[in-house]
N, C-alpha and C. Protein backbone atom coordinates (compact mmCIF):
# COMPACT_ATOMS: atom_id res chain seq x y z
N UNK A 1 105.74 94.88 112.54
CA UNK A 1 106.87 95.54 111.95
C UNK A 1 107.40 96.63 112.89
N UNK A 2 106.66 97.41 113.42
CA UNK A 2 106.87 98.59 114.61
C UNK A 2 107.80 97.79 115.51
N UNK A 3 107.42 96.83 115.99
CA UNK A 3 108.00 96.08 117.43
C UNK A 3 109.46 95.69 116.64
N UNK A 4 109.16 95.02 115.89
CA UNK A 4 110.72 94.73 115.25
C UNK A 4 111.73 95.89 115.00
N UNK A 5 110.98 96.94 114.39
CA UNK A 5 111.70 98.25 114.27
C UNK A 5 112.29 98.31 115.72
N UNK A 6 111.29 98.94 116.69
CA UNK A 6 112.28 99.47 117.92
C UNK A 6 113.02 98.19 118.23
N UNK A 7 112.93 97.14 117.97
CA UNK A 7 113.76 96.28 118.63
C UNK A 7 115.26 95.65 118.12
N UNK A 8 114.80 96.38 116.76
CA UNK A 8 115.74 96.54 116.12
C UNK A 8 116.58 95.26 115.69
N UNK A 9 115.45 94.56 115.30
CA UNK A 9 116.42 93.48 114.57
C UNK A 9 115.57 93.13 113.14
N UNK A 10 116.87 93.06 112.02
CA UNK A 10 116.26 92.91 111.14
C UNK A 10 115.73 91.84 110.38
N UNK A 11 115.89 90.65 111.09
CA UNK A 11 115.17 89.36 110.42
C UNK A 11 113.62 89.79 110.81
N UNK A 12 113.02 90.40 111.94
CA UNK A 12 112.16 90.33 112.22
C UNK A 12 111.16 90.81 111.65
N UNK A 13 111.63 92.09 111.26
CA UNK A 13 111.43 93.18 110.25
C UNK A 13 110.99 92.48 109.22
N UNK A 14 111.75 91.59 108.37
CA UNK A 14 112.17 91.21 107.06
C UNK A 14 110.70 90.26 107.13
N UNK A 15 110.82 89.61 108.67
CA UNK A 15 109.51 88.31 108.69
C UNK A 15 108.49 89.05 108.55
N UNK A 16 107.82 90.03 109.39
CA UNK A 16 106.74 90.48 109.28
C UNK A 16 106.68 91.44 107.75
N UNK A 17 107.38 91.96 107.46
CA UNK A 17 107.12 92.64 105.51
C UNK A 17 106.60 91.84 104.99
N UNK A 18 107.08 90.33 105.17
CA UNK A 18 106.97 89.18 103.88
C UNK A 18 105.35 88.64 104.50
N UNK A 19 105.32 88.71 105.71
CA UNK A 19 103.77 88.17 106.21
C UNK A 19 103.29 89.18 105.34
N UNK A 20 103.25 90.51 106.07
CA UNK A 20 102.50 91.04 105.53
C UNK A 20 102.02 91.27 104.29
N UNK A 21 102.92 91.29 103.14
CA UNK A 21 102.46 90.73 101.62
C UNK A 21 101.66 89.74 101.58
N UNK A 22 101.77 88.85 101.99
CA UNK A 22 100.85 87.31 102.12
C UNK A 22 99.81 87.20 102.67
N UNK A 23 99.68 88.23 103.55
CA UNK A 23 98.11 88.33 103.80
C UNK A 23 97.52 89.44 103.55
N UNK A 24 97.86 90.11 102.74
CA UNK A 24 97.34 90.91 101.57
C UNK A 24 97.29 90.24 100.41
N UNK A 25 97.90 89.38 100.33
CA UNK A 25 97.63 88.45 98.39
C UNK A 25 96.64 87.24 99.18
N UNK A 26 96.87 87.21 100.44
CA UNK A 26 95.51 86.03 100.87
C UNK A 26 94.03 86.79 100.85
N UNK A 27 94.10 87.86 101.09
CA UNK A 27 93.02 88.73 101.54
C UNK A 27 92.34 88.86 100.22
N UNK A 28 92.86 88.92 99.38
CA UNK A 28 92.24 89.20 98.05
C UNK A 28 91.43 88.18 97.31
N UNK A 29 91.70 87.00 97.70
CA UNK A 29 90.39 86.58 97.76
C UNK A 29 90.97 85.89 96.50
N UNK A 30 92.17 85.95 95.67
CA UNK A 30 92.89 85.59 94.32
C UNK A 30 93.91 84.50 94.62
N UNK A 31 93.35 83.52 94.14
CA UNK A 31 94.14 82.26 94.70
C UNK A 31 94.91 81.71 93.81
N UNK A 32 95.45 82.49 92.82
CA UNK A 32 96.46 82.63 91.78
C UNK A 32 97.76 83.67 92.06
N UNK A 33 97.28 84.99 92.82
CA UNK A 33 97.72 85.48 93.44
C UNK A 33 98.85 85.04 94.56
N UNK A 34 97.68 84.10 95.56
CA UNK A 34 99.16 83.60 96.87
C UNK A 34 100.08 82.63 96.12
N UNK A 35 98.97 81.95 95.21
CA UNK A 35 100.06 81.24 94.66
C UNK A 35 101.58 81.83 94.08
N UNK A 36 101.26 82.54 93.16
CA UNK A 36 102.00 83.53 92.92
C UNK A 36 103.40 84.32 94.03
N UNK A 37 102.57 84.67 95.18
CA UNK A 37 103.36 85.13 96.29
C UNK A 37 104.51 84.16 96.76
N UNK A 38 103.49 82.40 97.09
CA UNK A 38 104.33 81.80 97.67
C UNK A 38 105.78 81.62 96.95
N UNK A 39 105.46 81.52 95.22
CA UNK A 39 106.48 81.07 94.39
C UNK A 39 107.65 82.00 94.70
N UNK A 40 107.42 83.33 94.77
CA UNK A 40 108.54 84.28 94.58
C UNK A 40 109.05 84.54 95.96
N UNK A 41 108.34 84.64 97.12
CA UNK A 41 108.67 84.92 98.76
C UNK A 41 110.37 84.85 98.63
N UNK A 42 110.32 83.32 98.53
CA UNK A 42 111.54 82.99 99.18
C UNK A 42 112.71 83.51 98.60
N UNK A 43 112.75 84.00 97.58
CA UNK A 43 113.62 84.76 96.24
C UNK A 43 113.97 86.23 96.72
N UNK A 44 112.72 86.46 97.64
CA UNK A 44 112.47 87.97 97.53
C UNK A 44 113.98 88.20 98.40
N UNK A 45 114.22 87.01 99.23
CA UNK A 45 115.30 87.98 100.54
C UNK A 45 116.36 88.37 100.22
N UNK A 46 116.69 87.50 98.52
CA UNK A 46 118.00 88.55 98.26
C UNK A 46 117.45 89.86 97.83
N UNK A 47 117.01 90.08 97.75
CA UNK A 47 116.57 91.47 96.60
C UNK A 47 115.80 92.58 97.92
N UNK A 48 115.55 92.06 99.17
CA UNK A 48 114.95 92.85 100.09
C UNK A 48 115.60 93.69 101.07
N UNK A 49 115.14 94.89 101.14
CA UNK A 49 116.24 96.05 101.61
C UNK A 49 116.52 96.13 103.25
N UNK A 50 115.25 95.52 103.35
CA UNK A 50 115.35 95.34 105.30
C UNK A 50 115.72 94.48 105.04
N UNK A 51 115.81 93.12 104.43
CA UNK A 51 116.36 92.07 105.08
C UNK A 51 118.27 92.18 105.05
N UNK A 52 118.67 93.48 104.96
CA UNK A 52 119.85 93.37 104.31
C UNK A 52 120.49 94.26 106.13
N UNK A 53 120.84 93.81 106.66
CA UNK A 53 121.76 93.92 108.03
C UNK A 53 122.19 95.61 108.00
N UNK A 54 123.19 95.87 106.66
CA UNK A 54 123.71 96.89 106.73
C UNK A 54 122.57 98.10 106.28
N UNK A 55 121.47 97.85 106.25
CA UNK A 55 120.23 98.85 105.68
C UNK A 55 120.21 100.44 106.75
N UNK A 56 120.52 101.19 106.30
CA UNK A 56 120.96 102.81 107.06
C UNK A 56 119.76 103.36 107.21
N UNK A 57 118.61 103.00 106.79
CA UNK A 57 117.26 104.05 106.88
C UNK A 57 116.72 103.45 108.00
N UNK A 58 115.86 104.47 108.45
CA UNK A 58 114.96 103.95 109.61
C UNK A 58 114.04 103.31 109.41
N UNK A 59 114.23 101.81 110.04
CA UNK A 59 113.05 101.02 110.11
C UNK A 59 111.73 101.02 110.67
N UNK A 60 111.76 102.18 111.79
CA UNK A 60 110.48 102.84 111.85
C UNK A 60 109.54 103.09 111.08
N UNK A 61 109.91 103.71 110.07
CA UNK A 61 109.69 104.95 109.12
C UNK A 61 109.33 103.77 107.76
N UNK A 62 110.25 102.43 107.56
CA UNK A 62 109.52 101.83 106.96
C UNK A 62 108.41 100.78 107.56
N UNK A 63 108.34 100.89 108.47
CA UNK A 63 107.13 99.90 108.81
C UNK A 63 105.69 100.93 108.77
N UNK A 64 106.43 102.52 108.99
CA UNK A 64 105.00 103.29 108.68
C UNK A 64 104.29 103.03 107.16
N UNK A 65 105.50 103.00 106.57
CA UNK A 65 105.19 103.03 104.97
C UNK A 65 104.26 102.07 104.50
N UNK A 66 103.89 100.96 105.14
CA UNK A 66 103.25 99.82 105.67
C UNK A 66 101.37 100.36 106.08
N UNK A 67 101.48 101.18 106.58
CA UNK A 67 100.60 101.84 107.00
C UNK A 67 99.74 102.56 105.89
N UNK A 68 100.18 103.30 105.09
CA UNK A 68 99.94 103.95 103.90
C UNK A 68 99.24 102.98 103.13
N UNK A 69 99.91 101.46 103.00
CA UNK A 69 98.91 100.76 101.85
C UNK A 69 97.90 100.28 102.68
N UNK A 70 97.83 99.97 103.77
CA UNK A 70 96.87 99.40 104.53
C UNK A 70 95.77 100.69 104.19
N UNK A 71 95.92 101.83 104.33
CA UNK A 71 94.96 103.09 104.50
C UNK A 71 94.50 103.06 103.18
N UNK A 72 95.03 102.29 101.95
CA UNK A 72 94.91 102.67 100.55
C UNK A 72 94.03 101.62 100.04
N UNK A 73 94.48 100.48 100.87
CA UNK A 73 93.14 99.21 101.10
C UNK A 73 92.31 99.86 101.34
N UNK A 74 91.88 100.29 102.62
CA UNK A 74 90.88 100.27 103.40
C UNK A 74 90.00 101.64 102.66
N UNK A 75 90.86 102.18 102.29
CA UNK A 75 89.80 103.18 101.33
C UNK A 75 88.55 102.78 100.33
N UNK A 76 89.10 101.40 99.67
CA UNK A 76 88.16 101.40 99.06
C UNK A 76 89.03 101.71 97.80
N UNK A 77 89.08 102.69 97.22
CA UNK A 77 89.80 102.96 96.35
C UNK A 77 91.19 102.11 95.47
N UNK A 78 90.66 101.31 93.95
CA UNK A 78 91.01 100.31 93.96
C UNK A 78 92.47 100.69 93.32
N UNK A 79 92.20 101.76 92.83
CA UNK A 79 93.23 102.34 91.66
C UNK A 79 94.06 102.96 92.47
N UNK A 80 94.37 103.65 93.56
CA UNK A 80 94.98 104.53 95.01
C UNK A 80 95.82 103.43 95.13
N UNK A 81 95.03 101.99 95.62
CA UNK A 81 95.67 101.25 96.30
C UNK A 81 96.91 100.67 95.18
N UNK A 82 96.51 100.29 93.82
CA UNK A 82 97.15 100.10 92.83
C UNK A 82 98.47 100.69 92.99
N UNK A 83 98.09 102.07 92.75
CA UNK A 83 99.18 102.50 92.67
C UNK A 83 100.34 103.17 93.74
N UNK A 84 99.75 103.14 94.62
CA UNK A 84 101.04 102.77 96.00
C UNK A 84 101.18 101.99 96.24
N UNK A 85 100.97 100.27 95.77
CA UNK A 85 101.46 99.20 95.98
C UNK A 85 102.60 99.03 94.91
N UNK A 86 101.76 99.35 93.45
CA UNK A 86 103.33 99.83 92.43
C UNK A 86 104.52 100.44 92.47
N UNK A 87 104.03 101.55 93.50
CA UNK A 87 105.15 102.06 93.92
C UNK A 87 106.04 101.25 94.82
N UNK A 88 105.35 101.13 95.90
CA UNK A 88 106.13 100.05 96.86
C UNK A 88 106.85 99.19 96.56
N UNK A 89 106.55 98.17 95.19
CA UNK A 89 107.42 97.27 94.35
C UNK A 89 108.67 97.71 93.78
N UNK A 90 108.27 98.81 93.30
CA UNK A 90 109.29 99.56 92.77
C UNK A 90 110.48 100.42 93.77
N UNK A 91 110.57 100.45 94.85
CA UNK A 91 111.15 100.66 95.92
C UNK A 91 110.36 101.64 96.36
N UNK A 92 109.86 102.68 95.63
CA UNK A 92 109.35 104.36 96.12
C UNK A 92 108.73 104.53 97.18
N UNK A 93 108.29 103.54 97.91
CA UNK A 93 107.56 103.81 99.05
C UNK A 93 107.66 104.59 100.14
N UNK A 94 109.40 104.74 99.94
CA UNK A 94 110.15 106.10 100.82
C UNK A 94 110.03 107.56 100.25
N UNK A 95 109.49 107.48 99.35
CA UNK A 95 109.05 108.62 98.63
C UNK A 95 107.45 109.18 97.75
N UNK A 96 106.56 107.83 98.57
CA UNK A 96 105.18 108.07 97.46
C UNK A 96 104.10 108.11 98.86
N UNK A 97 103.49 108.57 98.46
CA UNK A 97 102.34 108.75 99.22
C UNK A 97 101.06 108.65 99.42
N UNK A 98 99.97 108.56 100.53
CA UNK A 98 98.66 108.01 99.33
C UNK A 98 98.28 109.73 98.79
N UNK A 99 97.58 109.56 97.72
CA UNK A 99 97.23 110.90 97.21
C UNK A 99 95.60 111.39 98.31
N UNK A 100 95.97 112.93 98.76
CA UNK A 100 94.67 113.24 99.68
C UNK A 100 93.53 113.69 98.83
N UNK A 101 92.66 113.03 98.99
CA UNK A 101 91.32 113.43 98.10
C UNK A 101 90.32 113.88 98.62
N UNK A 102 89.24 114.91 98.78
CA UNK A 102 88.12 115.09 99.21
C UNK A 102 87.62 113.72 99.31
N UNK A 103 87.18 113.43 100.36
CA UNK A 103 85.66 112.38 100.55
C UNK A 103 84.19 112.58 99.66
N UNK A 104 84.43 111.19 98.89
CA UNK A 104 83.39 111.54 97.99
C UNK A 104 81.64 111.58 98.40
N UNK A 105 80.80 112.33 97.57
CA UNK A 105 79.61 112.80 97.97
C UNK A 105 79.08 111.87 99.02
């Protein structure tokens, strides 16, 4: 997503978002899930904000946002990840964050 950002084109962008969902619903190990993914993917590109040419925000800045759920995976933390992926669905991802928590005992 980074490389596409600086390179600034937005199908590319649009390709790697949609990978990247898909191998996060593959990763999970829920094979109701990709199913799930595959059904809706192709639907998603009207409704998707990078895939939309005239999109004014920095695509940088969303491929970081990208970053955030990966960190929310990798935490461990099932409910974190929950809910910055909810957000993300919901567009907020330009505005949500993971929450900072002490490291537990």
């Amino acid at each position: 997503m980074r490389k596409a950002a600086r390179d600034g084109g937005h199908r590319g962008l649009s390709d790697a978002d949609l990978a990247f969902h898909r191998r996060v619903c593959a990763a999970c190990g829920n094979s109701f899930l990709l199913r799930l993914w595959r059904t809706i993917e192709s639907n998603l590109w009207s409704l998707h904000v990078v895939g939309n040419p005239l999109y004014s925000g920095d695509w940088s800045v969303m491929a970081g946002h990208h970053d955030d759920l990966v960190a929310a995976l990798a935490s461990g933390d099932p409910e974190e990840a929950a809910r910055l992926f909810a957000a993300h669905a919901r567009g907020e991802a330009s505005r949500t964050r993971p929450r900072h928590r002490p490291p537990a005992p």
